[in-house]
Protein backbone atom coordinates (compact mmCIF):
# COMPACT_ATOMS: atom_id res chain seq x y z
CA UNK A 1 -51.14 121.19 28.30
CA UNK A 2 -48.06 120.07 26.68
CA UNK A 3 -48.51 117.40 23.93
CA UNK A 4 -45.18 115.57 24.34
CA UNK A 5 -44.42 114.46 20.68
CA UNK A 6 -41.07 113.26 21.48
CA UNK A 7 -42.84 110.43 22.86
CA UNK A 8 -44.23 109.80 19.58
CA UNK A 9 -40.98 107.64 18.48
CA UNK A 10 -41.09 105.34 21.73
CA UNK A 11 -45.04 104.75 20.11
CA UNK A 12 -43.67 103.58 16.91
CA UNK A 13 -40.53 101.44 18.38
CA UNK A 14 -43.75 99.82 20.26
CA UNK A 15 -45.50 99.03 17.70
CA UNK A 16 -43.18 97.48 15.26
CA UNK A 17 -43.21 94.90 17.98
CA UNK A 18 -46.42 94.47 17.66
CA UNK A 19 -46.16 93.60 13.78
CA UNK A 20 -45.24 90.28 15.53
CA UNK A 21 -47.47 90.02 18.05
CA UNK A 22 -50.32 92.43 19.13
CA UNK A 23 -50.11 91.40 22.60
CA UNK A 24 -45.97 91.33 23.06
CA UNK A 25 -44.80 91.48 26.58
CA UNK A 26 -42.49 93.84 27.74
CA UNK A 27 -39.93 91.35 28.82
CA UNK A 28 -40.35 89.63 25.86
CA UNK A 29 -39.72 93.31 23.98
CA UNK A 30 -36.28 93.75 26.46
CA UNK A 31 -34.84 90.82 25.78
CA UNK A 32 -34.59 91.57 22.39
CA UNK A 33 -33.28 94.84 22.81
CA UNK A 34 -31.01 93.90 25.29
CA UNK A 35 -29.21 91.53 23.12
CA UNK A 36 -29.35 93.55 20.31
CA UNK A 37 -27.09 95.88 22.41
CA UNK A 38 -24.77 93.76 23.59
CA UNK A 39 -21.36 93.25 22.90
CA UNK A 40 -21.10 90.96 19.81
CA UNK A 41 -17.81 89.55 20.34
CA UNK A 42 -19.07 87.68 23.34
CA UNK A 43 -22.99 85.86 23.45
CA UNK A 44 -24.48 86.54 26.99
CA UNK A 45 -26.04 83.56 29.01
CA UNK A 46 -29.16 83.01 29.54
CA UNK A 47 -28.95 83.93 33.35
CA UNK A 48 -26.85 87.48 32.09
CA UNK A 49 -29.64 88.18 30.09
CA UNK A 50 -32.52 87.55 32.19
CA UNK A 51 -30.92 89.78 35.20
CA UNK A 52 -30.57 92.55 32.40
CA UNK A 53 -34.08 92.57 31.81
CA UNK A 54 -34.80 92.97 35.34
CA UNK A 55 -37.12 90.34 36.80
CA UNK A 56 -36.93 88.25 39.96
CA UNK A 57 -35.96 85.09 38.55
CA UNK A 58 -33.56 85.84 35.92
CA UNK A 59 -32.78 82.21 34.44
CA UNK A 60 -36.34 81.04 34.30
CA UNK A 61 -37.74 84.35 33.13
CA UNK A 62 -34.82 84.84 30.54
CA UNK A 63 -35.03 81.69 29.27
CA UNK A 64 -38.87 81.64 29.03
CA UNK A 65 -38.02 85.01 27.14
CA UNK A 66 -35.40 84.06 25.00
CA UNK A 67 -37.57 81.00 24.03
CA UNK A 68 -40.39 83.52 22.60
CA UNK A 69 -37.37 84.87 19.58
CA UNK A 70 -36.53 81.53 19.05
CA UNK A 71 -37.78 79.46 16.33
CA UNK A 72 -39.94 77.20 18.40
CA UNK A 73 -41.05 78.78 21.39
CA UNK A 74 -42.43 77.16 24.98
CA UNK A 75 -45.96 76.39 23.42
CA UNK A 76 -44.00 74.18 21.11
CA UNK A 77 -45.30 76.47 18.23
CA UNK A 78 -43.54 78.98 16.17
CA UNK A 79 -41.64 81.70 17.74
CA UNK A 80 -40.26 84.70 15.87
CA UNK A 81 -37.01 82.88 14.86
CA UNK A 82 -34.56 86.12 15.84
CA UNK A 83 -32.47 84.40 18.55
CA UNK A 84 -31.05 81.02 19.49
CA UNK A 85 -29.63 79.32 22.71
CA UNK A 86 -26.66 77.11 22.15
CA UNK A 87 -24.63 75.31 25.12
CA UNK A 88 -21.36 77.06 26.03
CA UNK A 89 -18.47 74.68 25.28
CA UNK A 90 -16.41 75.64 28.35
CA UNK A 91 -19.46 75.37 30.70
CA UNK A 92 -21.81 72.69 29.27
CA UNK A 93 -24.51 73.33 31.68
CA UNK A 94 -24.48 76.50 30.59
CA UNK A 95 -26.63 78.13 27.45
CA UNK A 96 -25.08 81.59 25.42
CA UNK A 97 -27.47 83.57 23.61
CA UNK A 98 -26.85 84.59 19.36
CA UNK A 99 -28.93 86.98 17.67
CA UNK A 100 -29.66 85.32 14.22
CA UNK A 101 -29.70 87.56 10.79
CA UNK A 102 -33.09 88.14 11.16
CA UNK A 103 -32.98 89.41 14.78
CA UNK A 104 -30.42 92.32 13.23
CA UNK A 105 -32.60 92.99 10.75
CA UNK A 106 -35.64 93.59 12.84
CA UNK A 107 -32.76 95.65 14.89
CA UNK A 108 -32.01 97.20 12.10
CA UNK A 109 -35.70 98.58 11.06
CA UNK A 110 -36.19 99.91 14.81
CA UNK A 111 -33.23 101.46 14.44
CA UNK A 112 -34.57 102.83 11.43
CA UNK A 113 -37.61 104.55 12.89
CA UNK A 114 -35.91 106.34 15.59
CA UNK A 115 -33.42 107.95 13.12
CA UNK A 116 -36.39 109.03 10.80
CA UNK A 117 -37.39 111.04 14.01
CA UNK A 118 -34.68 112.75 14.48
């Protein structure tokens, strides 16, 4: 039976996300990696984001998401303070999503693992 050990780095990327939180969601975990890959020069939307992590209700679920990396999160207690929603100035009714320092830096450390891998 084949062992698979290149699965061994997906492991690790998992469970630097669970330095955070032991119990992390995997929405919660695509949302940040979605953003971290996205085009800097222009902040998704909330709605954007949420359909790129694939669920059924892309506003609600990415902004229940997005609320999770930000510094307060839906509980009204401290999220992990990586992301923040600010209202678009052309669209006011509309919120873009910004990766804070610390979000790259946590990108930066997964990014980190996987190269030690390879």
């Amino acid at each position: 039976m084949k062992r698979r050990t290149e699965l061994e780095v997906v492991v690790k990327a998992l469970r630097h996300f669970q330095t955070l939180d032991i119990e992390m969601q995997i929405p919660t975990m695509l949302t940040f990696l979605e953003l971290a890959m996205w085009d800097d020069s222009k902040a998704p939307s909330v709605t954007e984001l949420g359909k790129k992590i694939g669920t059924k209700t892309s506003t609600t679920a990415g902004s229940r998401n997005i609320m999770a990396w930000s510094d307060v999160n839906r509980s009204r207690t401290k999220g992990y303070d990586m992301m923040e929603a600010k209202e678009n100035p052309e669209y006011r009714v509309e919120k873009l999503v910004y990766m804070k320092p610390s979000g790259y830096a946590f990108a930066d450390q997964l990014i980190d693992l996987i190269k030690k891998e390879n």
